[in-house]
C-alpha atoms as a PDB file:
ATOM      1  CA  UNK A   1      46.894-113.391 -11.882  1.00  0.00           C
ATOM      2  CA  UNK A   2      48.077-113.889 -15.688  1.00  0.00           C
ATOM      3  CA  UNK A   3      48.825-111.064 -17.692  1.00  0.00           C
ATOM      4  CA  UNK A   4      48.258-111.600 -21.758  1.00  0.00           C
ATOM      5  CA  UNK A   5      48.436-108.757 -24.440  1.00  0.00           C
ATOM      6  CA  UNK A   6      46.095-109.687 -27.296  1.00  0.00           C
ATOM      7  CA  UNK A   7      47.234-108.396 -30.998  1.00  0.00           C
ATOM      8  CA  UNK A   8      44.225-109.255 -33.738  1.00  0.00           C
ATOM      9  CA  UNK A   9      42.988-107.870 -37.075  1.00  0.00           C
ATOM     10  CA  UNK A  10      39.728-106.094 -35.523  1.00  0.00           C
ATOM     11  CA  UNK A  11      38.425-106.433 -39.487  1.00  0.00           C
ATOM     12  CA  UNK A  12      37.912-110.344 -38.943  1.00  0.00           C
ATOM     13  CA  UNK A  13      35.171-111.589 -37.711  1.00  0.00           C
ATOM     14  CA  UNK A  14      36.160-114.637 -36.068  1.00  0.00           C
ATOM     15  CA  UNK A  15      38.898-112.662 -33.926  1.00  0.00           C
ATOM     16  CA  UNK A  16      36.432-110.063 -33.181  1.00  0.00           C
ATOM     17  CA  UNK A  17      33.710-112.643 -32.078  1.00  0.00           C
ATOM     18  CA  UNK A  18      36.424-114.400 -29.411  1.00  0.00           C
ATOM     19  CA  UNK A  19      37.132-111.657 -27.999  1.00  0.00           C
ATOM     20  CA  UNK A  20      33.091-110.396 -27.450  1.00  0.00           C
ATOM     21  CA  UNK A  21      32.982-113.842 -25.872  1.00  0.00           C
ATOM     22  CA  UNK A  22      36.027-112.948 -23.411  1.00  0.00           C
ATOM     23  CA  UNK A  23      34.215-109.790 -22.592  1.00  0.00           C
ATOM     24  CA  UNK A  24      31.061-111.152 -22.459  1.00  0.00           C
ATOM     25  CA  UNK A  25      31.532-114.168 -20.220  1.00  0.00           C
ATOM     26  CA  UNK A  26      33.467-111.604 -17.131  1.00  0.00           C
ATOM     27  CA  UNK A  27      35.830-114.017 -16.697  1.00  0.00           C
ATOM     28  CA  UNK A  28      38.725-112.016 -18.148  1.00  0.00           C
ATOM     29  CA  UNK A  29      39.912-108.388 -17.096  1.00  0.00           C
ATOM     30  CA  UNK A  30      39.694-106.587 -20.225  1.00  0.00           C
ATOM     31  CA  UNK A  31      42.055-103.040 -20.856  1.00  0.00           C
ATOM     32  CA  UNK A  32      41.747-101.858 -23.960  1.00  0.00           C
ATOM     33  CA  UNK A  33      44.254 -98.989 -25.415  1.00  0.00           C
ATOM     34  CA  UNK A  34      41.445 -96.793 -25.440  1.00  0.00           C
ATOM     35  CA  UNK A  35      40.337 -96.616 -21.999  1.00  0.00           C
ATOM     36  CA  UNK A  36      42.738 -95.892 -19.333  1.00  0.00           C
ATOM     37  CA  UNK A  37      42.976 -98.068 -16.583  1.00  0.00           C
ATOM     38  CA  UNK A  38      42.308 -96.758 -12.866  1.00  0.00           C
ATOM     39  CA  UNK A  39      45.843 -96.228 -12.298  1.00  0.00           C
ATOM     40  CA  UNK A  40      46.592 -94.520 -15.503  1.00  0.00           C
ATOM     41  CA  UNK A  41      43.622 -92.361 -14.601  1.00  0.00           C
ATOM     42  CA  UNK A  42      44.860 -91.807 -11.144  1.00  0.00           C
ATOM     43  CA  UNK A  43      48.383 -90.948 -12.406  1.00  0.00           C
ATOM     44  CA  UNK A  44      46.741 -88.348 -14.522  1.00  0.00           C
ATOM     45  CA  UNK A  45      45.300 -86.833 -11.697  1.00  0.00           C
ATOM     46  CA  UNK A  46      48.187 -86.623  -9.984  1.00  0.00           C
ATOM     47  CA  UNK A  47      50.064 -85.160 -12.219  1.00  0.00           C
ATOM     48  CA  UNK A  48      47.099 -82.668 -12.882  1.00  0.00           C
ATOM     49  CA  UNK A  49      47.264 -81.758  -9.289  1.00  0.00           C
ATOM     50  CA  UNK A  50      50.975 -81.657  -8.810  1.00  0.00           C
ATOM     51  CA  UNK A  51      51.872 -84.202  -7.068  1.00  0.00           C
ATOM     52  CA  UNK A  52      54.673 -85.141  -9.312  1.00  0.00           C
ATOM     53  CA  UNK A  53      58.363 -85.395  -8.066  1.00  0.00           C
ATOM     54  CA  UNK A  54      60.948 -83.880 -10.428  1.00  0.00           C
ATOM     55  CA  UNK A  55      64.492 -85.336 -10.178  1.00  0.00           C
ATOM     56  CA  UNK A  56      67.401 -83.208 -10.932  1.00  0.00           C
ATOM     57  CA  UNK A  57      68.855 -85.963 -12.347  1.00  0.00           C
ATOM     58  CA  UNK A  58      69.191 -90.182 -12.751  1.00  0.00           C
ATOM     59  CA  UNK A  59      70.661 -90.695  -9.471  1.00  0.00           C
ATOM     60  CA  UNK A  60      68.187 -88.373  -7.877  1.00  0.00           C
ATOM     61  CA  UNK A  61      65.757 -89.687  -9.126  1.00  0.00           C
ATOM     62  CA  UNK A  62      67.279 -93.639  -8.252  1.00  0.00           C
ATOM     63  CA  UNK A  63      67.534 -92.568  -4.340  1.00  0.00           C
ATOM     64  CA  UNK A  64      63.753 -91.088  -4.585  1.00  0.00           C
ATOM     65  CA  UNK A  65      62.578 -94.857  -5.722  1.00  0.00           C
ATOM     66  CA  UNK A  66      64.929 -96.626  -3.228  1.00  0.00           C
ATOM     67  CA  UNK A  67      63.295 -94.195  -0.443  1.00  0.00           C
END
């Protein structure tokens, strides 16, 4: 799957029309800045929860990923 970012002037009306059609016609996989995506929302949780590793510092924290 393709990722693209859209950037438009939400005050004109043609831009804002093209991209109702893209929603509307559920082809596309729309994430807007305003809604969190379910990963964003699960990080959240997470972090919420405490389930958040805390490196002591960048090489810790380099040996955590490569784990």
């Amino acid at each position: 799957m393709a990722v693209i970012t859209i950037d438009y002037d939400a005050r004109n009306k043609m831009a804002r029309a093209i991209v109702r059609l893209m929603e509307e016609s559920g082809l596309f996989s729309i994430l807007k800045d305003d809604e969190p995506n379910e990963t964003t929302k699960q990080a959240i949780r997470d972090a919420k929860a405490g389930k958040t590793y805390k490196a002591k510092n960048f090489d810790d924290l380099v040996r955590y990923l490569n784990s």
